[in-house]
Protein backbone atom coordinates (compact mmCIF):
# COMPACT_ATOMS: atom_id res chain seq x y z
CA UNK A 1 -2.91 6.44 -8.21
CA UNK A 2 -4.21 3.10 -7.40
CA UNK A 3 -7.62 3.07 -5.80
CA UNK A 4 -7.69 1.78 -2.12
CA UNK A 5 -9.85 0.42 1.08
CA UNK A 6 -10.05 4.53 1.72
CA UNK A 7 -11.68 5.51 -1.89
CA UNK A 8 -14.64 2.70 -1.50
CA UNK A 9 -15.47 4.35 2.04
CA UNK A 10 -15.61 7.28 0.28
CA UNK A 11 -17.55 5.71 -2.58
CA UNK A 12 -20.13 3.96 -0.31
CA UNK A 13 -20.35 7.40 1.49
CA UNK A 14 -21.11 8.92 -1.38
CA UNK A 15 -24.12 6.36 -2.22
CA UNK A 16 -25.67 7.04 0.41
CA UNK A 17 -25.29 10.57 0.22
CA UNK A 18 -27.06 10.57 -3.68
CA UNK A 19 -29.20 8.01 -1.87
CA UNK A 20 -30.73 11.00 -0.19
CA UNK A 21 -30.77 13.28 -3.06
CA UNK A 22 -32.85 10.96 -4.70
CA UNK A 23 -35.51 10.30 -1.96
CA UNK A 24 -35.37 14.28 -2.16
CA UNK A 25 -36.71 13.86 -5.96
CA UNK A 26 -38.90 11.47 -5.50
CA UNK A 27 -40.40 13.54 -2.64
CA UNK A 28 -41.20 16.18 -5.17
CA UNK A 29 -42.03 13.33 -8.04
CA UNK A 30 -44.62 11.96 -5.41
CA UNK A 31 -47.63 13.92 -6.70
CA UNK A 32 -47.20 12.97 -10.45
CA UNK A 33 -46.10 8.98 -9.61
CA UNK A 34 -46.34 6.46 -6.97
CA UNK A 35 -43.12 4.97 -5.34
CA UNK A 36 -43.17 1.91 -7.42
CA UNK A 37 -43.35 3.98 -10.57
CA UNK A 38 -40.96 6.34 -9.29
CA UNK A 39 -38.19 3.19 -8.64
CA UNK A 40 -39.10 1.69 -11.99
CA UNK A 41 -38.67 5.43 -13.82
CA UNK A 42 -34.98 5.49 -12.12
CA UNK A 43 -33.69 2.31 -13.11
CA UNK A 44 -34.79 3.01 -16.91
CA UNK A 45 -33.33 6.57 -16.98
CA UNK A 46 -30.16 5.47 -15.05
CA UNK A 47 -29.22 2.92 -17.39
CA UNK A 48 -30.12 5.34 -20.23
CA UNK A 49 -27.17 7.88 -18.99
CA UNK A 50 -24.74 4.91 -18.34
CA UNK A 51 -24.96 3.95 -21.84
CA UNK A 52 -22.97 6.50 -23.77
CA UNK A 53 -20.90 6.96 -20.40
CA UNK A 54 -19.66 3.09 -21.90
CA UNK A 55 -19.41 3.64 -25.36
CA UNK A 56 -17.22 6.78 -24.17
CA UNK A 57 -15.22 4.54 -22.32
CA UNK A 58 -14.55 1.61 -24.75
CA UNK A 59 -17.86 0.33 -25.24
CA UNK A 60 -18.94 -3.59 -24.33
CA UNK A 61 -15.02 -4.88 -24.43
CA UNK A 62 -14.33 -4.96 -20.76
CA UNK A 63 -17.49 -7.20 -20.35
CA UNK A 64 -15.99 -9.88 -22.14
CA UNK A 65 -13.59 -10.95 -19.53
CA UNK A 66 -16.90 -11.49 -16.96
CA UNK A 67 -17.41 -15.11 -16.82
CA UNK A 68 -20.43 -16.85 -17.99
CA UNK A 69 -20.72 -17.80 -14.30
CA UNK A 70 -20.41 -14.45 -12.81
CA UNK A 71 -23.20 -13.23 -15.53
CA UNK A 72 -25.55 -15.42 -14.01
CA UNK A 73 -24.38 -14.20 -10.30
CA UNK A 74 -25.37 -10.65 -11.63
CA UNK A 75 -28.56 -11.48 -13.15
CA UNK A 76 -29.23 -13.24 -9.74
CA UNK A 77 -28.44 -9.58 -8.22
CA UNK A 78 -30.83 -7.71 -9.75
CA UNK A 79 -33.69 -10.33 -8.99
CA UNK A 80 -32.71 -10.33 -5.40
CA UNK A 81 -32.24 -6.77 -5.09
CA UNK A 82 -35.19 -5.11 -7.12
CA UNK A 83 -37.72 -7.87 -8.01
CA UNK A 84 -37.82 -9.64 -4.37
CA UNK A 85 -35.90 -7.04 -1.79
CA UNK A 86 -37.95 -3.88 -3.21
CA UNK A 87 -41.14 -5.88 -3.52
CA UNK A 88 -40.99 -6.98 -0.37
CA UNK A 89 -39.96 -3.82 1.29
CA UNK A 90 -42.95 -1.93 0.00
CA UNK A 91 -45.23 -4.41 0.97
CA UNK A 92 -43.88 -4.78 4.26
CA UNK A 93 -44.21 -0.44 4.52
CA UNK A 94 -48.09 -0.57 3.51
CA UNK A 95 -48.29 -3.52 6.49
CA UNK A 96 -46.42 -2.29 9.44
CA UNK A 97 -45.22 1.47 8.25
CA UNK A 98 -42.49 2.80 6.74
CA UNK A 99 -40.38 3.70 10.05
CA UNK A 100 -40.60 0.28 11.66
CA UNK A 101 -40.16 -1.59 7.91
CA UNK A 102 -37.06 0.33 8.05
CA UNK A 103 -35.66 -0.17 11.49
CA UNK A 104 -36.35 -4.24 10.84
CA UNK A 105 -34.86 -3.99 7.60
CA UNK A 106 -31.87 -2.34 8.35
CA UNK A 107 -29.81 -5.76 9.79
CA UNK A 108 -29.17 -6.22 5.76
CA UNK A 109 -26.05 -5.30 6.32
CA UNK A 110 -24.95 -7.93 8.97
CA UNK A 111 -26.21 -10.04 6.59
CA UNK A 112 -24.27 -9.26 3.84
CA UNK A 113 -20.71 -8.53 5.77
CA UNK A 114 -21.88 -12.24 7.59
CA UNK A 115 -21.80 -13.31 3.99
CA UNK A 116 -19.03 -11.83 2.79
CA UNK A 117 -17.06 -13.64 5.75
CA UNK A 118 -18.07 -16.74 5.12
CA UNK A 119 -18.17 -17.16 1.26
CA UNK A 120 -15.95 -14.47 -0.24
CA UNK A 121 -13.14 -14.60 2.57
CA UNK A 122 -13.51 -11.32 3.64
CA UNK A 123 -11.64 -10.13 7.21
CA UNK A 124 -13.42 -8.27 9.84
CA UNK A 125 -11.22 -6.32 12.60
CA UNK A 126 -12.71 -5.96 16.12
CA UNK A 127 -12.86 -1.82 14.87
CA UNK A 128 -14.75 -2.69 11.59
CA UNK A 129 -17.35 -5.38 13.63
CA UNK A 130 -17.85 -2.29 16.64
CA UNK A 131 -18.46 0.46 13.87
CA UNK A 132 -20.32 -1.54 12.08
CA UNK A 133 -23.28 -2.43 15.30
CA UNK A 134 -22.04 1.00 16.45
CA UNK A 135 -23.69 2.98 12.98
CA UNK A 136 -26.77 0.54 12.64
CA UNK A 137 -27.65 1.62 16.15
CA UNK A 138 -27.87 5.24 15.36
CA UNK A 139 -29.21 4.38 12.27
CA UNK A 140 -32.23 2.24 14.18
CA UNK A 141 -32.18 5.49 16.22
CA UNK A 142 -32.92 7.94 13.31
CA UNK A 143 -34.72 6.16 11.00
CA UNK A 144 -37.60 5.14 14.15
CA UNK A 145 -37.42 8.45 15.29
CA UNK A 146 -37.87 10.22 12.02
CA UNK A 147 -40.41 7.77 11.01
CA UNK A 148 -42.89 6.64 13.45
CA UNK A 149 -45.16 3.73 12.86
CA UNK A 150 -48.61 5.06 12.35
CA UNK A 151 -51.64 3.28 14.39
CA UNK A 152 -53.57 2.60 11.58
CA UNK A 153 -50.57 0.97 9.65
CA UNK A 154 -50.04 -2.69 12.38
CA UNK A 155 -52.62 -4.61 11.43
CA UNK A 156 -50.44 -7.10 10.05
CA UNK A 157 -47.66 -6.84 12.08
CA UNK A 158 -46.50 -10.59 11.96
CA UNK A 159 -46.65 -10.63 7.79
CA UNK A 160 -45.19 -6.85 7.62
CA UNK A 161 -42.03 -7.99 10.01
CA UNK A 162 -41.68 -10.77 7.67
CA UNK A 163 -41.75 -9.77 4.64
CA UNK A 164 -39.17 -6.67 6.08
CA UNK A 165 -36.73 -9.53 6.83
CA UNK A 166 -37.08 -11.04 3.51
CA UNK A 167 -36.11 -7.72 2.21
CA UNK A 168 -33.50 -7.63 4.29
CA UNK A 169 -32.32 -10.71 3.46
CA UNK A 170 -32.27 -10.15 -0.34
CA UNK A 171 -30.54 -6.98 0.27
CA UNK A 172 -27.69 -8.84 2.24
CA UNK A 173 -27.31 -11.32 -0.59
CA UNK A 174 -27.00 -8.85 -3.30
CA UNK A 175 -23.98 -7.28 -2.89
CA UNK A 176 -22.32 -11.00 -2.34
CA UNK A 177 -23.77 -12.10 -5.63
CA UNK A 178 -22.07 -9.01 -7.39
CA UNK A 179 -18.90 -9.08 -5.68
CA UNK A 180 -17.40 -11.60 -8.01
CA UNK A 181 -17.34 -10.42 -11.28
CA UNK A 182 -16.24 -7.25 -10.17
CA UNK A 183 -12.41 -8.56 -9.81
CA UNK A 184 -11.86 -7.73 -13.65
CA UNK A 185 -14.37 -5.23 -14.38
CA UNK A 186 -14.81 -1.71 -13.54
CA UNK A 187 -18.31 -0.42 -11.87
CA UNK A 188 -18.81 1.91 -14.40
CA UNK A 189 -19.73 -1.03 -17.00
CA UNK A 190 -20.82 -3.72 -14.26
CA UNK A 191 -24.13 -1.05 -13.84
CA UNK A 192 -24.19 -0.21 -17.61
CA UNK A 193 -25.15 -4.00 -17.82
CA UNK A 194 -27.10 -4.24 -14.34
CA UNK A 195 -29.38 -1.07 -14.51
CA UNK A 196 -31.19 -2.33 -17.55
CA UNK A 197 -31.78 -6.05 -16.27
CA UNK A 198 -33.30 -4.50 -13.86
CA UNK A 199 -35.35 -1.79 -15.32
CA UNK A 200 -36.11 -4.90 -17.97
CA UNK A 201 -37.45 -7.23 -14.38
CA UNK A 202 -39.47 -3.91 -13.02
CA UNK A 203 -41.29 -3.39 -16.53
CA UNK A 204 -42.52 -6.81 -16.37
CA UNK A 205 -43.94 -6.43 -12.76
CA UNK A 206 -47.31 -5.62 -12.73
CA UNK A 207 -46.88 -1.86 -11.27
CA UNK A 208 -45.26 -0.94 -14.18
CA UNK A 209 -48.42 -1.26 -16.15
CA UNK A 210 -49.87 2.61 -16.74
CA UNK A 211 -46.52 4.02 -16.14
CA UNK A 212 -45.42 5.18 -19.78
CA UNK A 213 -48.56 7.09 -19.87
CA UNK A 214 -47.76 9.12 -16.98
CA UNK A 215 -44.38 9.73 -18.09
CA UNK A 216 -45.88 11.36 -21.55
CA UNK A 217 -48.93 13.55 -19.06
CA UNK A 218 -46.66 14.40 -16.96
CA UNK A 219 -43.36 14.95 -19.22
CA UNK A 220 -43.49 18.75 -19.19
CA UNK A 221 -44.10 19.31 -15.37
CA UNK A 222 -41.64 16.52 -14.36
CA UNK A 223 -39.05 16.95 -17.06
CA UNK A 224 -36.84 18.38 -15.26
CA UNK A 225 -36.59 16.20 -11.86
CA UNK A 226 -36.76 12.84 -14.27
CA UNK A 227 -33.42 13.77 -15.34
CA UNK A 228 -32.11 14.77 -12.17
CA UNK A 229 -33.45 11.31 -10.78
CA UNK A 230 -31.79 9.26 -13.58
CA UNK A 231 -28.45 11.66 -13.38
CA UNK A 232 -28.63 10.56 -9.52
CA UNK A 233 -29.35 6.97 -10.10
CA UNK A 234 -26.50 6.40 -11.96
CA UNK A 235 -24.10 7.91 -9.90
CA UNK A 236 -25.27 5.76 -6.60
CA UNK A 237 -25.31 2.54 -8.68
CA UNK A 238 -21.47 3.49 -9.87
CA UNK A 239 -20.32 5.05 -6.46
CA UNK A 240 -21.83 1.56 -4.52
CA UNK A 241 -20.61 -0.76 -7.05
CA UNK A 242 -17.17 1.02 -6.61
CA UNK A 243 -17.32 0.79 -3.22
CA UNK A 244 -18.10 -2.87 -3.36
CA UNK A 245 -14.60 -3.58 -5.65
CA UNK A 246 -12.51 -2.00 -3.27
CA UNK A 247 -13.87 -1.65 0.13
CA UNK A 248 -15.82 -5.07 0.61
CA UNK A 249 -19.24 -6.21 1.13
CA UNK A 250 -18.92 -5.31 4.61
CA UNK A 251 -17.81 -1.87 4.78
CA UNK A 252 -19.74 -1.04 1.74
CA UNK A 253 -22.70 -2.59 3.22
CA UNK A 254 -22.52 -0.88 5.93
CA UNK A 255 -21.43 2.69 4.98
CA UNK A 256 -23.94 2.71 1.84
CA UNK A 257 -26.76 2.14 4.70
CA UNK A 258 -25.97 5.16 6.19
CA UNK A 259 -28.38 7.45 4.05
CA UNK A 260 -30.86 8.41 7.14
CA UNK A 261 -27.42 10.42 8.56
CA UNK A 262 -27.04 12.57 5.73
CA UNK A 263 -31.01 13.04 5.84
CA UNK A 264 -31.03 15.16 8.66
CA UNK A 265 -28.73 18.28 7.84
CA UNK A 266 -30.87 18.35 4.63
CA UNK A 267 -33.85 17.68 6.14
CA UNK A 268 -33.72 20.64 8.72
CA UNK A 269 -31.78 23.16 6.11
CA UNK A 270 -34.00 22.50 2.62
CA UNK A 271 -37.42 22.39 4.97
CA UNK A 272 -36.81 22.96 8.39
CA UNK A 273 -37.81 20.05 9.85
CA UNK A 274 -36.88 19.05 13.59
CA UNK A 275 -34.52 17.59 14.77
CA UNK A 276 -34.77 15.59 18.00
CA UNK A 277 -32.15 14.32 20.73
CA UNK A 278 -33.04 10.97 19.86
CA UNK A 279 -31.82 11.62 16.35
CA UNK A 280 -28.71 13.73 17.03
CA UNK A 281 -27.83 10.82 20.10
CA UNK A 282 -27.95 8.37 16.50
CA UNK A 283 -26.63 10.84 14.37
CA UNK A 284 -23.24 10.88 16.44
CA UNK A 285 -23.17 7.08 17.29
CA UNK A 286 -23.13 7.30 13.27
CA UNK A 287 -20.48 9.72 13.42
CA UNK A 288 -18.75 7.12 16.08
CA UNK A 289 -19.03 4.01 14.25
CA UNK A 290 -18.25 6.02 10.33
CA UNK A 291 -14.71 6.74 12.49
CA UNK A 292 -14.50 3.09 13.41
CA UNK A 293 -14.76 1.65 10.38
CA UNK A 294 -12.72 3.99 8.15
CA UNK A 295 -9.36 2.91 10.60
């Protein structure tokens, strides 16, 4: 069976659904590392488990029909995605909060499906452009309800906004810098290749200085949840890249954003946390605009 429009929805889905899991792990990582750590450990261990997923496969040959000019729009990716969308993110969470860094953040994927309109020639139905405002709404609606911004946390407001829209924007691009050397590859070894440029860019930040040590204090408590974060890691990078090949910047965009949604069934059955009106009234506009976008 040839894979379709309707597998990448369910691929993107599926990101965002491991998307979750892993915040779940790195909820119970947080005492042993800090969030940078924790998204430089990921990346490494991902690309670890992709590796003799390849070999497996074939090993490197598929990569030799990616063009020397589509290498360079991957590299691009991971710099735009990890080195300035991440760094700015978490920067822009420390300045204004995490809730509101992630409500103004969350336009990244108008961005990208903008992008993928006008450079990759990408068509956009009057269903896919009203699911697509249709989930970011109840997305806005969850992720500000589930996250409020904290008094002590808008001292910078006007730099924290910022630097949330640079992430944003670096976001958008990403998936539009990938996009083309996926027409003759498969995901699985686009990410064998991408996870370690970018574990390779986050080791040479300066947050990743200290972190091996951890790993080795820490190695017997954390053992177990390192693996499940790598396991995890690879299978969003594989199940977005897939969705990117055959459902589209915009859809994938989109749907892959989605990862607040599947946050609240776990969040209330794994630890009982509330939930509000205000997050089942963006829950179901979720619901609403998934339905859109998948006719």
């Amino acid at each position: 069976m040839v894979a379709g429009p309707n597998f990448g929805v369910a691929c993107a889905l599926a990101s965002a659904l491991t998307w979750t899991l892993i915040g779940l792990v790195g909820r119970a990582l947080a005492p042993y590392f800090s969030a940078l750590a924790i998204n430089l450990i990921r990346s490494t261990l991902g690309a670890a488990m992709l590796a003799p997923v390849l070999v497996a496969r074939g090993g490197w040959a598929p990569l030799s029909r990616v063009s020397a000019e589509d290498w360079l729009y991957l590299a691009l990716s991971v710099v735009t995605a990890f080195a300035l969308g991440d760094t700015a993110f978490f920067a822009s969470a420390r300045a204004i909060g995490l809730g509101r860094a992630m409500t103004v953040s969350m336009i990244h994927p108008l961005i990208a499906g903008t992008l993928g309109v006008a450079l990759l020639g990408e068509q956009v139905t009057a269903a896919v452009a009203a699911g697509a405002v249709v989930t970011l709404g109840g997305l806005v609606l969850i992720v500000s309800e589930r996250a409020p911004v904290l008094p002590e946390a808008t001292a910078s407001r006007v730099e924290g906004v910022g630097l949330a829209l640079v992430a944003a924007a670096a976001w958008g691009v990403s998936p539009v810098l990938m996009k083309p050397a996926l027409r003759d590859v498969d995901p699985v070894s686009i990410q064998a290749v991408r996870l370690p440029l970018a574990a390779l860019v986050l080791w040479a930040t300066p947050w990743a200085r200290g972190t091996g040590q951890r790993i080795r204090l820490h190695l017997r408590a954390a053992g177990a949840l390192l693996l499940a974060l790598g396991f995890l890691t690879a299978l969003s990078a594989v199940t977005f890249v897939a969705a990117l090949k055959y459902a589209g910047v915009t859809l994938t965009a989109v749907l892959s954003a989605t990862s607040p949604l599947f946050a609240l069934p776990i969040g209330l059955l794994a630890f009982g946390e509330r939930v509000t009106w205000q997050a089942v009234v963006g829950a179901s506009l979720c619901l609403l605009g998934i339905a859109l976008l998948s006719l």
